[in-house]
C-alpha atoms as a PDB file:
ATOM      1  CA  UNK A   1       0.000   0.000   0.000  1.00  0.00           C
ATOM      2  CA  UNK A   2       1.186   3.555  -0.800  1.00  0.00           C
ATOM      3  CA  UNK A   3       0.142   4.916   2.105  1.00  0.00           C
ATOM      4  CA  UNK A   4       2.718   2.834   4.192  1.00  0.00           C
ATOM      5  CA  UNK A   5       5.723   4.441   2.105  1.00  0.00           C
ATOM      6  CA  UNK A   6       4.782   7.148   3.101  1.00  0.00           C
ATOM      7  CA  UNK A   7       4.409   6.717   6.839  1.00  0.00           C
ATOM      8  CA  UNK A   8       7.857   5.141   6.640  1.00  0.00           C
ATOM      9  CA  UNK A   9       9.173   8.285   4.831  1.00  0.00           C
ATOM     10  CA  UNK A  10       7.118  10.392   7.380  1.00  0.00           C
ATOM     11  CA  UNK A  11       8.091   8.391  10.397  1.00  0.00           C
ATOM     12  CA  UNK A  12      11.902   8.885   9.640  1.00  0.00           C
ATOM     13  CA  UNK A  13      11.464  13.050   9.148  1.00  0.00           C
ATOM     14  CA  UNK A  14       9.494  13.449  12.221  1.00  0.00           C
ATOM     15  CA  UNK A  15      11.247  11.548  14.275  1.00  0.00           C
ATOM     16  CA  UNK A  16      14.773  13.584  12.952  1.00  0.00           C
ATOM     17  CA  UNK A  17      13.220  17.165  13.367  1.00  0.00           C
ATOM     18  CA  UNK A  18      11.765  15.759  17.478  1.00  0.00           C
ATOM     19  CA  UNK A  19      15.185  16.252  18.772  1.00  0.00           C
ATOM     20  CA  UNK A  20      14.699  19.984  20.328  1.00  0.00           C
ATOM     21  CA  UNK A  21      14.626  19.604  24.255  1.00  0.00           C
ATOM     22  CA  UNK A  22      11.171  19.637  26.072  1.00  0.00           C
ATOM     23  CA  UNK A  23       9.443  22.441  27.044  1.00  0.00           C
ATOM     24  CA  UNK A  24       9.251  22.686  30.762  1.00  0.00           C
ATOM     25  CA  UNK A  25       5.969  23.870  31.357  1.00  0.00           C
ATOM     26  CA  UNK A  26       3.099  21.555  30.146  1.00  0.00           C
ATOM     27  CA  UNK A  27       0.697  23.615  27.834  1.00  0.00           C
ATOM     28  CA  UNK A  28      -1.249  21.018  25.939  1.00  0.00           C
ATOM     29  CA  UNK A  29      -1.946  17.253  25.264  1.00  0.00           C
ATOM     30  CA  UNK A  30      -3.441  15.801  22.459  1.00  0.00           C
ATOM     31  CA  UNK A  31      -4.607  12.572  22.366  1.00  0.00           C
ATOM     32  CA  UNK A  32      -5.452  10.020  19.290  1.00  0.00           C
ATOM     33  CA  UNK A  33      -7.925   7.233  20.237  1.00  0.00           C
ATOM     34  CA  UNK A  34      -9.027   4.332  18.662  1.00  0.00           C
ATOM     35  CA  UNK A  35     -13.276   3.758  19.121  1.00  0.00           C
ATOM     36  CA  UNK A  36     -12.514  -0.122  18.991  1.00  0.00           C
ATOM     37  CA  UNK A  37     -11.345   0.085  22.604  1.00  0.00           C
ATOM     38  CA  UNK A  38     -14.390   1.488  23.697  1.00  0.00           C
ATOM     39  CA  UNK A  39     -13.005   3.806  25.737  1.00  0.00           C
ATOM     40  CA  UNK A  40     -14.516   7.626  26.627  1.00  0.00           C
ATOM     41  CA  UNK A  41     -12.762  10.288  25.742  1.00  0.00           C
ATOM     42  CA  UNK A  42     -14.000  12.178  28.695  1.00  0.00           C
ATOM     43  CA  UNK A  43     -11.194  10.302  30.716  1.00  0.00           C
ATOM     44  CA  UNK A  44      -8.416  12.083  28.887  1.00  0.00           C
ATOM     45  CA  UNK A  45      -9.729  15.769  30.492  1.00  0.00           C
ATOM     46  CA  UNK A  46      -8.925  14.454  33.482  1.00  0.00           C
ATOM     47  CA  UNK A  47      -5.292  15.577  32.627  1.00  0.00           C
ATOM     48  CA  UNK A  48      -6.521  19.218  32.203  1.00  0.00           C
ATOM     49  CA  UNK A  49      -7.476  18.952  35.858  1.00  0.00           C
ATOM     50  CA  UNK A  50      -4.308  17.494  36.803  1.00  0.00           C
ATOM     51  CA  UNK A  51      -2.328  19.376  35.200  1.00  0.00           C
ATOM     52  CA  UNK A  52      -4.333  23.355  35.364  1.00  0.00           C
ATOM     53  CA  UNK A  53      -4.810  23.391  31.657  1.00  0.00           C
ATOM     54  CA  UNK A  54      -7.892  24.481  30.352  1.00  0.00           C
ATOM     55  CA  UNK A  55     -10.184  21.738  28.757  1.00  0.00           C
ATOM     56  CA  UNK A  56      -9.786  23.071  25.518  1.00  0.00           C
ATOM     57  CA  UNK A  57      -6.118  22.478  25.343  1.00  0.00           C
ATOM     58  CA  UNK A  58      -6.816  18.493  25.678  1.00  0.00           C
ATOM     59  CA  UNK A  59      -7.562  17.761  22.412  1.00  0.00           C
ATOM     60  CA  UNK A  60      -9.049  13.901  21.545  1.00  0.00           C
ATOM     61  CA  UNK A  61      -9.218  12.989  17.897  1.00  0.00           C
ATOM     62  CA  UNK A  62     -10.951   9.565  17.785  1.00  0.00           C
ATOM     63  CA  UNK A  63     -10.502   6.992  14.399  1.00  0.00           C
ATOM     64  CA  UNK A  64     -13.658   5.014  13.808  1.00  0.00           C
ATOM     65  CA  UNK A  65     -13.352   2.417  11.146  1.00  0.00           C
ATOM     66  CA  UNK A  66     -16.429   3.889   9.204  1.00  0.00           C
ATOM     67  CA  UNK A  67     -18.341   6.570   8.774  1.00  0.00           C
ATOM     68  CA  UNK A  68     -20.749   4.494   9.951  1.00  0.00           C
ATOM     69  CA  UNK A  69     -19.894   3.730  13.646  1.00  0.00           C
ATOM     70  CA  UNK A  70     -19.288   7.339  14.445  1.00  0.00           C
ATOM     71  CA  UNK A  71     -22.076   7.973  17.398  1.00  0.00           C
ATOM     72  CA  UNK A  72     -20.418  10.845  18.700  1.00  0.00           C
ATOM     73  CA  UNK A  73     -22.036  14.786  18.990  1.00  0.00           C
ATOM     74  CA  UNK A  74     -18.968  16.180  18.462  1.00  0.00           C
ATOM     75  CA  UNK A  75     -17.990  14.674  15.396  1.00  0.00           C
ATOM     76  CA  UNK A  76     -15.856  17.286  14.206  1.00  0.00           C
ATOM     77  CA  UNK A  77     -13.509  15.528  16.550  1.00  0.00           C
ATOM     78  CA  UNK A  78     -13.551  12.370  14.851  1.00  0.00           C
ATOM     79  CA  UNK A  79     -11.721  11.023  11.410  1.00  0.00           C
ATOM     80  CA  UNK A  80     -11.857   7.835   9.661  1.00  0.00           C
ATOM     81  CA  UNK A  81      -9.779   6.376   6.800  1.00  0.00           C
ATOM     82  CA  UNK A  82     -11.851   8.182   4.213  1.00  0.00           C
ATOM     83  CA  UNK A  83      -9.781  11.343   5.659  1.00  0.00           C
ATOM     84  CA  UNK A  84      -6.214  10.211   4.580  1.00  0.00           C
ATOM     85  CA  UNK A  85      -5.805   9.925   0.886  1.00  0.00           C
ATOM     86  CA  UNK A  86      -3.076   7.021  -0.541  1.00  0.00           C
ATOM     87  CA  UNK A  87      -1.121   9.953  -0.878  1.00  0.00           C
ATOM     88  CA  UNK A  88      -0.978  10.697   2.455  1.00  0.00           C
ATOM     89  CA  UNK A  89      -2.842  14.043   2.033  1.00  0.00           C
ATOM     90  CA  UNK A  90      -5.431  14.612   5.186  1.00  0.00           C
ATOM     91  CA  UNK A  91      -8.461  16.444   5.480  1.00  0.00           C
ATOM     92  CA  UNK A  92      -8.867  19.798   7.024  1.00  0.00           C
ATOM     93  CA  UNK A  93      -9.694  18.220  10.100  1.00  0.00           C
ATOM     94  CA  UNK A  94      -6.744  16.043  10.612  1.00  0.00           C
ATOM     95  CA  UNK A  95      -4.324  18.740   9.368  1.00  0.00           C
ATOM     96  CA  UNK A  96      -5.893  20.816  12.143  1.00  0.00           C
ATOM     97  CA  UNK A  97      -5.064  18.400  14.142  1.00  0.00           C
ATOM     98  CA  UNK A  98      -1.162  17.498  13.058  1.00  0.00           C
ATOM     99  CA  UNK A  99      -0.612  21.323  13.095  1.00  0.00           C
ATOM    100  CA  UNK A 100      -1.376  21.761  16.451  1.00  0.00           C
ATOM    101  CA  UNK A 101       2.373  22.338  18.193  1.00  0.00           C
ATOM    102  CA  UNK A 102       1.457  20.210  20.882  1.00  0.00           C
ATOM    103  CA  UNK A 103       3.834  19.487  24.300  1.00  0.00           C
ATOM    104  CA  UNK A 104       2.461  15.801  24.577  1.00  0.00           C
ATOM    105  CA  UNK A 105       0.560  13.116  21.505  1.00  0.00           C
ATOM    106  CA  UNK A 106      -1.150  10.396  23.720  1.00  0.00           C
ATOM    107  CA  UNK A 107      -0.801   7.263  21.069  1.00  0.00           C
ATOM    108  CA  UNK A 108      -4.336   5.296  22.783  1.00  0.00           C
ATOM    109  CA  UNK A 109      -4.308   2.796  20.216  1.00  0.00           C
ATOM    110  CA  UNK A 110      -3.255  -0.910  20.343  1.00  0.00           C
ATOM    111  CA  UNK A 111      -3.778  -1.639  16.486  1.00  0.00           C
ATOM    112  CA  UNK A 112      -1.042  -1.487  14.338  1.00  0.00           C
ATOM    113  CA  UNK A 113      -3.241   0.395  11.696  1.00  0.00           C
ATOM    114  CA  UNK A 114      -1.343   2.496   9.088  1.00  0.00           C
ATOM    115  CA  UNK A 115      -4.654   5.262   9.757  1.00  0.00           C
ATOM    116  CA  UNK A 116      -3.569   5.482  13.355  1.00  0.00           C
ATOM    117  CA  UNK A 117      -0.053   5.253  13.099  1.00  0.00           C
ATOM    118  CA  UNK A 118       0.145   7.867  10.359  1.00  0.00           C
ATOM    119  CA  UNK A 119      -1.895  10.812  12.108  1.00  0.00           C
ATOM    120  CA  UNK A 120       0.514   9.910  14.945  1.00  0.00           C
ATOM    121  CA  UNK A 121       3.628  10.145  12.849  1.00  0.00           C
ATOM    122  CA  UNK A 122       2.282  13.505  11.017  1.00  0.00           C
ATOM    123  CA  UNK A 123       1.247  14.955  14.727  1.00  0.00           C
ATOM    124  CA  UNK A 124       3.360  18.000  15.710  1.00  0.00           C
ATOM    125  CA  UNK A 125       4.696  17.291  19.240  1.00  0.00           C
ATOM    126  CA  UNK A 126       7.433  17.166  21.991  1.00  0.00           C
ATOM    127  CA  UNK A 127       7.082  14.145  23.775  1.00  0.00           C
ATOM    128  CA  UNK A 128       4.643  11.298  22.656  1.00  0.00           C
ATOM    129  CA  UNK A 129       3.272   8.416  24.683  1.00  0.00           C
ATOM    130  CA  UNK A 130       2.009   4.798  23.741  1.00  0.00           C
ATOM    131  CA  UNK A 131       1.746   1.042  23.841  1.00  0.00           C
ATOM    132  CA  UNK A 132       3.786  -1.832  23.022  1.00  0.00           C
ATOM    133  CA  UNK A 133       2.398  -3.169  20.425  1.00  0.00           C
ATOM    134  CA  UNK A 134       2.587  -0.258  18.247  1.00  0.00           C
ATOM    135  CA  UNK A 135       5.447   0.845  16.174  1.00  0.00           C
ATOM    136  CA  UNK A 136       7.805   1.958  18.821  1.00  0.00           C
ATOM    137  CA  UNK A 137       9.435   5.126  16.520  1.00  0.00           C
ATOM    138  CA  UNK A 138       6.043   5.975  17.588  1.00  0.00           C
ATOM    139  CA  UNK A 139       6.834   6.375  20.791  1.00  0.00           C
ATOM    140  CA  UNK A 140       9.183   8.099  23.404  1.00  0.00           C
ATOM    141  CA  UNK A 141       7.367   6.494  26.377  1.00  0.00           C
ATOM    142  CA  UNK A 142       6.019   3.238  25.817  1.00  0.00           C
ATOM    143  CA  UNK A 143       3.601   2.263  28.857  1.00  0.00           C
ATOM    144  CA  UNK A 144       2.456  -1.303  29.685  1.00  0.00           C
ATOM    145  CA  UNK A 145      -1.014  -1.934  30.719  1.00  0.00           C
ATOM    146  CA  UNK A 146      -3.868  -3.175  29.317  1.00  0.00           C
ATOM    147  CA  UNK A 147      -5.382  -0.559  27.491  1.00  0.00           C
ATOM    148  CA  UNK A 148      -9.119  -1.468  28.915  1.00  0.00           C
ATOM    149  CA  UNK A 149      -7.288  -0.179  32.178  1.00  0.00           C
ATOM    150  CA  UNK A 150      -7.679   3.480  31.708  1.00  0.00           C
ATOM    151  CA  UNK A 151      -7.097   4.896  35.060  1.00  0.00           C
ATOM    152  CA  UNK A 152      -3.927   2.781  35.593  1.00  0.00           C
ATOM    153  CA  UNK A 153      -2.870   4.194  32.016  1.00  0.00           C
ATOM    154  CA  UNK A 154      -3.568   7.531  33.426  1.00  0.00           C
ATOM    155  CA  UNK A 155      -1.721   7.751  36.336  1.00  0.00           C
ATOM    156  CA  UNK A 156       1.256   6.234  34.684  1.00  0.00           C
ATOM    157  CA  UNK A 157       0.998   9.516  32.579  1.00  0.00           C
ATOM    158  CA  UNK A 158       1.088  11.926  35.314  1.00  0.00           C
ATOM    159  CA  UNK A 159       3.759  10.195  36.960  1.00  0.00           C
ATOM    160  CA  UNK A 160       5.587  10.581  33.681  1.00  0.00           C
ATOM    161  CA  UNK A 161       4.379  14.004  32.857  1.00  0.00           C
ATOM    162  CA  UNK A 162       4.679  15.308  36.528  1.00  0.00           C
ATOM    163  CA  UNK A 163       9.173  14.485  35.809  1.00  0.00           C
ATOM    164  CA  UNK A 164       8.878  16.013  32.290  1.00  0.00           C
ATOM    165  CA  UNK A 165       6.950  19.158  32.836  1.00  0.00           C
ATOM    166  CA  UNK A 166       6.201  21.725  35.479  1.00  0.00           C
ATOM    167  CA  UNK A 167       2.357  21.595  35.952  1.00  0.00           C
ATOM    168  CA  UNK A 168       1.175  25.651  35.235  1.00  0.00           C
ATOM    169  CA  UNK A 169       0.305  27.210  38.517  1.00  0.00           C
END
């Protein structure tokens, strides 16, 4: 497939221009999510709490499979692989989305699907966290839990987050 060229070719830039130092003070998360796990994105703005961002700067882009399965009100938050051309070229939406300079990508995916993995590799960001079983140039933190375990995923974060970043006071 064509598109997977060009995540290789895009994994390999990104990955080469990612080796500025981290900001120190946490600003804003984004967070890619994959509807198969069934998981709310309402968990994620826990991290705004957490962490004294505003809600708005916890961004959750969620990949449904089809157009079909999307449920969600707020589907301008929400892609599927109807977005990403075999070129590699993404909607308004997702390029939104990559464009976003963001401190922190939250990888919450455990499919190694070239529609998740490429938003990832195309997503501006500092420091990017994940799971195992993905591609780890994904990746700069790679935590293990089962993903169905969301506030154990969570807390790992902070932990992480609280020894990268200075929470804003």
């Amino acid at each position: 497939m064509l598109l997977n060229r060009v995540y290789k070719n895009t994994i390999k830039s990104s990955t080469q221009s990612r080796k500025q130092s981290a900001p120190k003070v946490l600003r804003n998360i984004s967070v890619i999510l994959d509807s198969r796990l069934g998981i709310d994105k309402i968990h994620f703005k826990k991290l705004a709490d957490v962490f004294n961002l505003p809600n708005k700067n916890v961004k959750v882009l969620t990949f449904y499979q089809s157009s079909n399965e999307i449920h969600d009100l707020s589907i301008n938050s929400s892609y599927t692989q109807q977005d990403i051309s075999n070129w590699g070229l993404l909607n308004g939406l997702l390029n939104d989305f990559c464009s976003i300079n963001s401190d922190v990508l939250i990888n919450f995916y455990e499919q190694d699907d070239i529609n998740l993995k490429y938003v990832s590799a195309k997503t501006n960001r500092k420091i990017s966290i994940g799971f195992n079983s993905v591609d780890h140039s994904l990746n700069d933190l790679i935590i293990e839990v089962d993903a169905q375990n969301i506030e154990v995923f969570l807390n790992e974060c902070i932990k992480y987050l609280n020894v990268f970043f200075i929470s804003k006071k």
